[in-house]
N, C-alpha and C. Protein backbone atom coordinates (compact mmCIF):
# COMPACT_ATOMS: atom_id res chain seq x y z
N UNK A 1 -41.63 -29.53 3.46
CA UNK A 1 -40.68 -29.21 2.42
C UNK A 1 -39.79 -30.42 2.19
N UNK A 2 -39.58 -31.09 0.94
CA UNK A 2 -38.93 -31.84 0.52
C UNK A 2 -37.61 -31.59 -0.25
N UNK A 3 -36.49 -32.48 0.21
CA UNK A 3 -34.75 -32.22 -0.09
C UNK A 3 -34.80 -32.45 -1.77
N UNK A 4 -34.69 -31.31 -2.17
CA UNK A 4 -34.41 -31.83 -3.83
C UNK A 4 -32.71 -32.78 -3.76
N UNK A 5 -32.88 -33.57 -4.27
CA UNK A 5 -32.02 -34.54 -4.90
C UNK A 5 -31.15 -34.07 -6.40
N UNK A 6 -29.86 -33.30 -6.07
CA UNK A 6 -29.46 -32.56 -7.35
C UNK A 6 -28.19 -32.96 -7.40
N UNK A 7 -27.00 -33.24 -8.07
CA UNK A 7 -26.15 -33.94 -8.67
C UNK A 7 -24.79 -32.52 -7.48
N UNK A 8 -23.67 -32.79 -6.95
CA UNK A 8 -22.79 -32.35 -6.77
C UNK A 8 -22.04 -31.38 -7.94
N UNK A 9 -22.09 -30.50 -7.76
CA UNK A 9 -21.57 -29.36 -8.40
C UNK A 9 -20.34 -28.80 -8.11
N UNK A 10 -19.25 -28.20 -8.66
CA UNK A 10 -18.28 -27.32 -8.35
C UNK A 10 -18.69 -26.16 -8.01
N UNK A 11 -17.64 -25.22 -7.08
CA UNK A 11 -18.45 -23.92 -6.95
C UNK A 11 -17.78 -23.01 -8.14
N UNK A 12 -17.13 -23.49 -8.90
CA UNK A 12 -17.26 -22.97 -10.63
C UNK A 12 -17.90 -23.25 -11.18
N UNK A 13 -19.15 -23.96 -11.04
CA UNK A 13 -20.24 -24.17 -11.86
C UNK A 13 -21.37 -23.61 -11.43
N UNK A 14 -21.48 -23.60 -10.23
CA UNK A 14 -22.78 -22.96 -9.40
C UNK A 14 -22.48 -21.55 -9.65
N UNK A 15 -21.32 -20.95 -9.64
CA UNK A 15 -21.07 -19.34 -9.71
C UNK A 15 -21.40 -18.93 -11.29
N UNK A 16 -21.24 -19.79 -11.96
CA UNK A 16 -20.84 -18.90 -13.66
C UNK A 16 -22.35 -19.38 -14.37
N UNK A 17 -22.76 -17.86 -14.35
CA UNK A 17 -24.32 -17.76 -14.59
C UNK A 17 -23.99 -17.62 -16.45
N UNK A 18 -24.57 -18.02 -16.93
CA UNK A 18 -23.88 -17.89 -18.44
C UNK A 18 -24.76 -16.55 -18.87
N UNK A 19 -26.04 -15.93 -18.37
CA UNK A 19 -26.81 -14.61 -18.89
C UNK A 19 -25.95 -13.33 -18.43
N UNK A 20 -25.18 -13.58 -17.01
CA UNK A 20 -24.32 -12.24 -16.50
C UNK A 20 -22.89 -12.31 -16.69
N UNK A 21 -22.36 -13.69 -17.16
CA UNK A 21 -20.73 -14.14 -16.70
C UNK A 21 -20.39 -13.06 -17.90
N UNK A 22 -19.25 -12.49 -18.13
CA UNK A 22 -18.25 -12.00 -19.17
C UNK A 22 -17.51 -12.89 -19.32
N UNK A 23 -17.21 -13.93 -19.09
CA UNK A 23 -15.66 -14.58 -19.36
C UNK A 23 -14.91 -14.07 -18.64
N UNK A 24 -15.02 -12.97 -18.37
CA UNK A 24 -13.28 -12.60 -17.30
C UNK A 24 -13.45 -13.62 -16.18
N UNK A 25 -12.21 -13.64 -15.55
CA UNK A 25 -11.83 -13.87 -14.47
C UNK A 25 -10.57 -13.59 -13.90
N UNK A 26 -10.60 -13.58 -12.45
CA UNK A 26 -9.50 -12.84 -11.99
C UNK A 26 -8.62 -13.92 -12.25
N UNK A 27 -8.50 -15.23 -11.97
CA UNK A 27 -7.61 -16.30 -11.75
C UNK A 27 -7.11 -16.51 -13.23
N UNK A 28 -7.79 -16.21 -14.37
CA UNK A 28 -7.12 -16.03 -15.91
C UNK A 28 -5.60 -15.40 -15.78
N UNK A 29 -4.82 -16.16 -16.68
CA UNK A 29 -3.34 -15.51 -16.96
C UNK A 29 -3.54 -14.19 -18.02
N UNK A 30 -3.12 -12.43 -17.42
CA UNK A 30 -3.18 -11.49 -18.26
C UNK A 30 -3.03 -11.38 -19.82
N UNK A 31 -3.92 -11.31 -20.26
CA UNK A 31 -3.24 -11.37 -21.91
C UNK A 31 -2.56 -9.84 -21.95
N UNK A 32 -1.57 -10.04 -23.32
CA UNK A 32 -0.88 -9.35 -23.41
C UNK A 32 -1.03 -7.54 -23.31
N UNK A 33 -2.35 -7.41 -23.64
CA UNK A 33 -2.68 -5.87 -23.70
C UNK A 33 -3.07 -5.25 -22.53
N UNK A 34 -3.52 -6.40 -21.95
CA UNK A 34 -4.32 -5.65 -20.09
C UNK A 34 -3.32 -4.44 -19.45
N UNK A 35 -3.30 -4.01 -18.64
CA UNK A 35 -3.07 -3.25 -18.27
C UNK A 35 -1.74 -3.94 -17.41
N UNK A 36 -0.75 -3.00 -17.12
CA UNK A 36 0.74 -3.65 -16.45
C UNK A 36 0.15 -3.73 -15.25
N UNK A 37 1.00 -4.85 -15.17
CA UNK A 37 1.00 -5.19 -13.30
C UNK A 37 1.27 -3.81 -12.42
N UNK A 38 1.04 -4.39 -11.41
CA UNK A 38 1.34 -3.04 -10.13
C UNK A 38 2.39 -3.19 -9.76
N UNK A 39 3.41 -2.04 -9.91
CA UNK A 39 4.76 -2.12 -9.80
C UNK A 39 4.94 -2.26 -7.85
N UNK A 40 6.63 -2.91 -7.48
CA UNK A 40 6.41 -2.60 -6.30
C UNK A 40 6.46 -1.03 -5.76
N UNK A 41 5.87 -0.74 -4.36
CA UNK A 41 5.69 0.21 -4.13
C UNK A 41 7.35 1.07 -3.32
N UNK A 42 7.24 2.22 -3.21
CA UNK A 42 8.54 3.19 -3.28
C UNK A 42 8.09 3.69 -1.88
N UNK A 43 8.85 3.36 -0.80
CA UNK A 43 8.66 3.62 0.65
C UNK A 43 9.84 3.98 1.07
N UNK A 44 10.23 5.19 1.84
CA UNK A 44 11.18 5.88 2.41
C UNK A 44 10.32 5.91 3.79
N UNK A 45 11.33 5.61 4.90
CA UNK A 45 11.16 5.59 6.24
C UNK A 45 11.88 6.35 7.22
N UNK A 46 11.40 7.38 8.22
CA UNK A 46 12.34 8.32 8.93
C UNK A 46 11.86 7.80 10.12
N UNK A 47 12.66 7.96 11.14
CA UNK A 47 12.16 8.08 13.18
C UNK A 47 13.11 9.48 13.37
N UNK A 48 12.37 9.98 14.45
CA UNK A 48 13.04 11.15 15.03
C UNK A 48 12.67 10.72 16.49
N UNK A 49 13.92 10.75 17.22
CA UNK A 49 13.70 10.50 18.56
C UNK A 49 14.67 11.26 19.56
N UNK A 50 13.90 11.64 20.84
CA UNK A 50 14.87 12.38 21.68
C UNK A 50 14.32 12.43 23.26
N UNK A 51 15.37 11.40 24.05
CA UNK A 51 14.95 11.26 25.32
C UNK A 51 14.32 11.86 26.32
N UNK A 52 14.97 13.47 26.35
CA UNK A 52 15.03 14.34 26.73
C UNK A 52 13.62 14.80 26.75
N UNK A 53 13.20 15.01 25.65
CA UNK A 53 11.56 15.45 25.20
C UNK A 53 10.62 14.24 25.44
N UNK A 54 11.08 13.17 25.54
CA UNK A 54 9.93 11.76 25.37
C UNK A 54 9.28 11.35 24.31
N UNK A 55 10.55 11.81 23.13
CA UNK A 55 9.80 11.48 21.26
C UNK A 55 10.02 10.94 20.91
N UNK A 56 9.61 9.32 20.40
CA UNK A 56 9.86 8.64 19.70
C UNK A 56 8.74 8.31 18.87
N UNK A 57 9.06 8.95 17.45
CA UNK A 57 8.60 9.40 16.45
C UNK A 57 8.85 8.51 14.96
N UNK A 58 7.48 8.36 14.33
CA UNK A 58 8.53 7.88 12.51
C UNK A 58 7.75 8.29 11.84
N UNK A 59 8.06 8.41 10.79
CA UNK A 59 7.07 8.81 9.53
C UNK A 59 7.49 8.29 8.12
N UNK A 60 6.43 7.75 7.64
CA UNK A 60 6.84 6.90 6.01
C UNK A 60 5.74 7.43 5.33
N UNK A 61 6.85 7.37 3.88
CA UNK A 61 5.99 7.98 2.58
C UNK A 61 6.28 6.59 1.92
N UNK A 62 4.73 6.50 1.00
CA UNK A 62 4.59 5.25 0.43
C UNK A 62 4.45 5.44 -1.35
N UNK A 63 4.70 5.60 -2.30
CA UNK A 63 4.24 5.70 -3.16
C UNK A 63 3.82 4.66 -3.89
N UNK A 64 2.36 4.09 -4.27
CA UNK A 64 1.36 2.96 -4.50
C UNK A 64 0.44 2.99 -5.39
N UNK A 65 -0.18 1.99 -6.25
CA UNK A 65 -1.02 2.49 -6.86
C UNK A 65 -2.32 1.33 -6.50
N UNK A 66 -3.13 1.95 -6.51
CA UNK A 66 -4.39 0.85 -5.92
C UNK A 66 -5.01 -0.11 -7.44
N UNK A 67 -5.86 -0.69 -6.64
CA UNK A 67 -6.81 -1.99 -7.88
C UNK A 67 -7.30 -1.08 -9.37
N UNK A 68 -7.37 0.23 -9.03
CA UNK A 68 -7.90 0.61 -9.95
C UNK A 68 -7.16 1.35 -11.06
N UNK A 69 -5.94 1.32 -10.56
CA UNK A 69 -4.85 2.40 -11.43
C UNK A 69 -4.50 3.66 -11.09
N UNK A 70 -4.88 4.09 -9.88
CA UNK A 70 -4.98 5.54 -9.58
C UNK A 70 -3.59 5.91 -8.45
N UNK A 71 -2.72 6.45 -8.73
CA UNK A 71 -1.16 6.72 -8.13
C UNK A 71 -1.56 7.06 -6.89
N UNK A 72 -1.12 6.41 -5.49
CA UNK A 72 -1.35 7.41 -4.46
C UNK A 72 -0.18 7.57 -3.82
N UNK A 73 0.01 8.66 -3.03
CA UNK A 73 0.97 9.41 -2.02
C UNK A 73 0.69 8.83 -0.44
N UNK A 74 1.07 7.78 -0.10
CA UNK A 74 0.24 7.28 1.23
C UNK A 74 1.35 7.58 2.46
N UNK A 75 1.00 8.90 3.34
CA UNK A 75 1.41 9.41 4.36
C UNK A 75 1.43 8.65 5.93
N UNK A 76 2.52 7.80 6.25
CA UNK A 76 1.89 7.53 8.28
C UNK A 76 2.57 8.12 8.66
N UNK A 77 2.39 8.27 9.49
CA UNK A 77 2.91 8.56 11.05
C UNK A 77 2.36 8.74 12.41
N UNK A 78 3.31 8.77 13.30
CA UNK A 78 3.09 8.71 14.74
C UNK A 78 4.14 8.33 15.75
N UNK A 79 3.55 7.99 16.53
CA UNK A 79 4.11 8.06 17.64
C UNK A 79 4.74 5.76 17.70
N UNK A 80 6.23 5.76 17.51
CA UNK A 80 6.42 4.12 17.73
C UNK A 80 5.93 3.55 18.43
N UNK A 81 5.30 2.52 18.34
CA UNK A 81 4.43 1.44 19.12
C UNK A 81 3.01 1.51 18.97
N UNK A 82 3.23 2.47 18.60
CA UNK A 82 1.33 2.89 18.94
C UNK A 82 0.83 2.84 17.43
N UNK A 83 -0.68 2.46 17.22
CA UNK A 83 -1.17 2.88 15.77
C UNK A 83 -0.82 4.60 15.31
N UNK A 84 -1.07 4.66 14.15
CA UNK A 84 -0.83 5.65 13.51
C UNK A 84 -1.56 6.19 12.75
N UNK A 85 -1.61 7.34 12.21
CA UNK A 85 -2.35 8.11 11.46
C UNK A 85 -1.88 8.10 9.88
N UNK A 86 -2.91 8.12 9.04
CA UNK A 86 -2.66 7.87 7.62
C UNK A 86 -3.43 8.68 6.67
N UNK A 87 -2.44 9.19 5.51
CA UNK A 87 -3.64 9.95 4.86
C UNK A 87 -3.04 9.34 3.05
N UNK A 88 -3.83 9.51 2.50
CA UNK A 88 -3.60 8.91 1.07
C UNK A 88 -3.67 10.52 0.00
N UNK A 89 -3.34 11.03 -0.87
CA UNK A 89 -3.33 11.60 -1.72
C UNK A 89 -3.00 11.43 -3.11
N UNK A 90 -4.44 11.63 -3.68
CA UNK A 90 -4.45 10.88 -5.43
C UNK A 90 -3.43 11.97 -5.88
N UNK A 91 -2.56 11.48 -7.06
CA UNK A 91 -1.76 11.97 -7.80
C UNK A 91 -2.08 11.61 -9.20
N UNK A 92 -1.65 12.52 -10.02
CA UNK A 92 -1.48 12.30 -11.95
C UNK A 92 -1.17 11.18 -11.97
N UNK A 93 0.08 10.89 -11.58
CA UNK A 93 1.10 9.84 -12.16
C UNK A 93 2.43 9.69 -10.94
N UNK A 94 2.96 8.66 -11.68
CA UNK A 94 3.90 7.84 -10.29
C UNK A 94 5.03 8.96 -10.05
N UNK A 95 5.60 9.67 -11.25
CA UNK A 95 6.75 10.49 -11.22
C UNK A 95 6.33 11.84 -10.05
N UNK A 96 4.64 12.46 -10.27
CA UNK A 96 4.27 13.91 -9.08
C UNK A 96 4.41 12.89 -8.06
N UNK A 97 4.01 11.44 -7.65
CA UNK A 97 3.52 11.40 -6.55
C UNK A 97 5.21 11.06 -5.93
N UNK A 98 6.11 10.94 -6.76
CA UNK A 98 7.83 10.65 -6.29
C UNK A 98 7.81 12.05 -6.36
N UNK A 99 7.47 12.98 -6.87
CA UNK A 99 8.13 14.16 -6.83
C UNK A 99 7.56 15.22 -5.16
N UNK A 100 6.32 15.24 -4.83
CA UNK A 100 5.95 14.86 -3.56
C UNK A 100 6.30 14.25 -2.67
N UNK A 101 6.65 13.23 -2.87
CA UNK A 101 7.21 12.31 -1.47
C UNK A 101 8.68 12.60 -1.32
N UNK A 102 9.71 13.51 -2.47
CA UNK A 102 11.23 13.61 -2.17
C UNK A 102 10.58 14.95 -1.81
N UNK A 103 9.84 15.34 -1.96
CA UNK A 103 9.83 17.01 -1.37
C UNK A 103 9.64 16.96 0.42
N UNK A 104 8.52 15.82 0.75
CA UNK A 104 7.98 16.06 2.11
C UNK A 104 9.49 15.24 2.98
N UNK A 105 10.12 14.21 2.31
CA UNK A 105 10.70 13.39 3.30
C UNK A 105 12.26 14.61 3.19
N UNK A 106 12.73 15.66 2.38
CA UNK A 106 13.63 16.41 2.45
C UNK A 106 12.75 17.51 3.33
N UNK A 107 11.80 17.74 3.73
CA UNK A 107 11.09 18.53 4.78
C UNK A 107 11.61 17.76 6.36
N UNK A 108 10.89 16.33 6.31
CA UNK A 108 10.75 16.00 7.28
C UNK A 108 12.64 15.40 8.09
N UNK A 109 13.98 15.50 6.93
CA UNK A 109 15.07 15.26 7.20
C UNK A 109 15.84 16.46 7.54
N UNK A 110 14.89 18.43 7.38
CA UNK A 110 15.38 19.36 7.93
C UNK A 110 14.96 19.25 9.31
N UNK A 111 13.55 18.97 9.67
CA UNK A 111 13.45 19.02 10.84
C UNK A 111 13.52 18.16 12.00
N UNK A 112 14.40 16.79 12.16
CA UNK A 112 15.44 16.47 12.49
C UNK A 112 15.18 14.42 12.66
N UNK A 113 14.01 14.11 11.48
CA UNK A 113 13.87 12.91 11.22
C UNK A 113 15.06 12.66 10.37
N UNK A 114 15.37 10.96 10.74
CA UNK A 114 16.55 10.36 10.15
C UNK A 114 16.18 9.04 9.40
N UNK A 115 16.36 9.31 8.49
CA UNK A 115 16.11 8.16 7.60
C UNK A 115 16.40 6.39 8.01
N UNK A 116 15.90 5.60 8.17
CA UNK A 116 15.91 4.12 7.66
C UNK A 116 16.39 3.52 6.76
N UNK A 117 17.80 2.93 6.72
CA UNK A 117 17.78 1.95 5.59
C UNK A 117 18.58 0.88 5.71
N UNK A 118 18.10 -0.16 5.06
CA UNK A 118 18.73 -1.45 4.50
C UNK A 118 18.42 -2.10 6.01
N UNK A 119 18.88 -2.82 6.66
CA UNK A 119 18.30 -3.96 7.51
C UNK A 119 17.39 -3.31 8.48
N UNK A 120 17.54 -2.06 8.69
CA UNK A 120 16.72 -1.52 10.06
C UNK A 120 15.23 -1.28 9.45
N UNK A 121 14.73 -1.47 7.86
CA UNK A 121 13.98 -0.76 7.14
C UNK A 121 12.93 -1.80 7.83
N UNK A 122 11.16 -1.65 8.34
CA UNK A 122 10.14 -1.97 8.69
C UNK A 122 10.49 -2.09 10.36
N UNK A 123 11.47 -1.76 11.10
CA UNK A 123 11.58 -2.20 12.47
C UNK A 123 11.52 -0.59 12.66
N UNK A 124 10.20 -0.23 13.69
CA UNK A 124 10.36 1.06 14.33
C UNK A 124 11.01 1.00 15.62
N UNK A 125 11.67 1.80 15.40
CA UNK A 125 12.82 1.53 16.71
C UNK A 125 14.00 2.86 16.67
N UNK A 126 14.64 3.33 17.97
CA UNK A 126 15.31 4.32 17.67
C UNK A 126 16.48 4.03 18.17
N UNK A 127 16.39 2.88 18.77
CA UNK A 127 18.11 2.27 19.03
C UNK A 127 19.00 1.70 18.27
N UNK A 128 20.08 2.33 18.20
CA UNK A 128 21.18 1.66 16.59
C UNK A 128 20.97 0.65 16.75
């Protein structure tokens, strides 16, 4: 078998088949009609902890929307330090999946999780 001898290419030239390419590309600046950017996402954070019992606990509601446009409700929790459990739930639109997430995190602030905010927000931890 003999080395074909072929001229140095970009790998933008080797990739863009001109019979399958569309013209899109991801690295293109959005024209004006595409679809809106992905807003940032709406995360409320609780820990519930109590020595006594050996609980140190958190739970965050995420409200997100993925690559494709579709609103989700993204549920963790568990136990601090440790991985956690996650569940996602498709929603209509951004307003059910806020209207869901103020319902579960006013659930989860009766039964005796305490909210996260402003510098303590991404540090799981139950010490002031």
């Amino acid at each position: 078998m003999t080395a074909v001898n072929t001229p140095a290419r970009s790998i933008n030239t080797v990739n863009r088949w001109r019979q399958i390419d569309s013209g899109k590309s991801l690295d293109r600046i959005r024209a004006g009609n595409d679809t809106p950017p992905m807003e940032q996402d709406r995360s409320s954070h609780f820990v519930r902890c109590d020595a006594a019992r050996n609980m140190n606990r958190f739970y965050r509601l995420t409200v997100v929307q993925d690559l494709f446009g579709t609103t989700l409700l993204v549920r963790e929790w568990g136990r601090i330090g440790v991985s956690c459990r996650t569940r996602c739930d498709e929603k209509q639109d951004t307003q059910e999946a806020q209207g869901d997430a103020d319902r579960l995190a006013a659930e989860k602030m009766r039964r005796g999780y305490v909210p996260i905010t402003g510098r303590a927000r991404g540090v799981d931890s139950c010490q002031p």
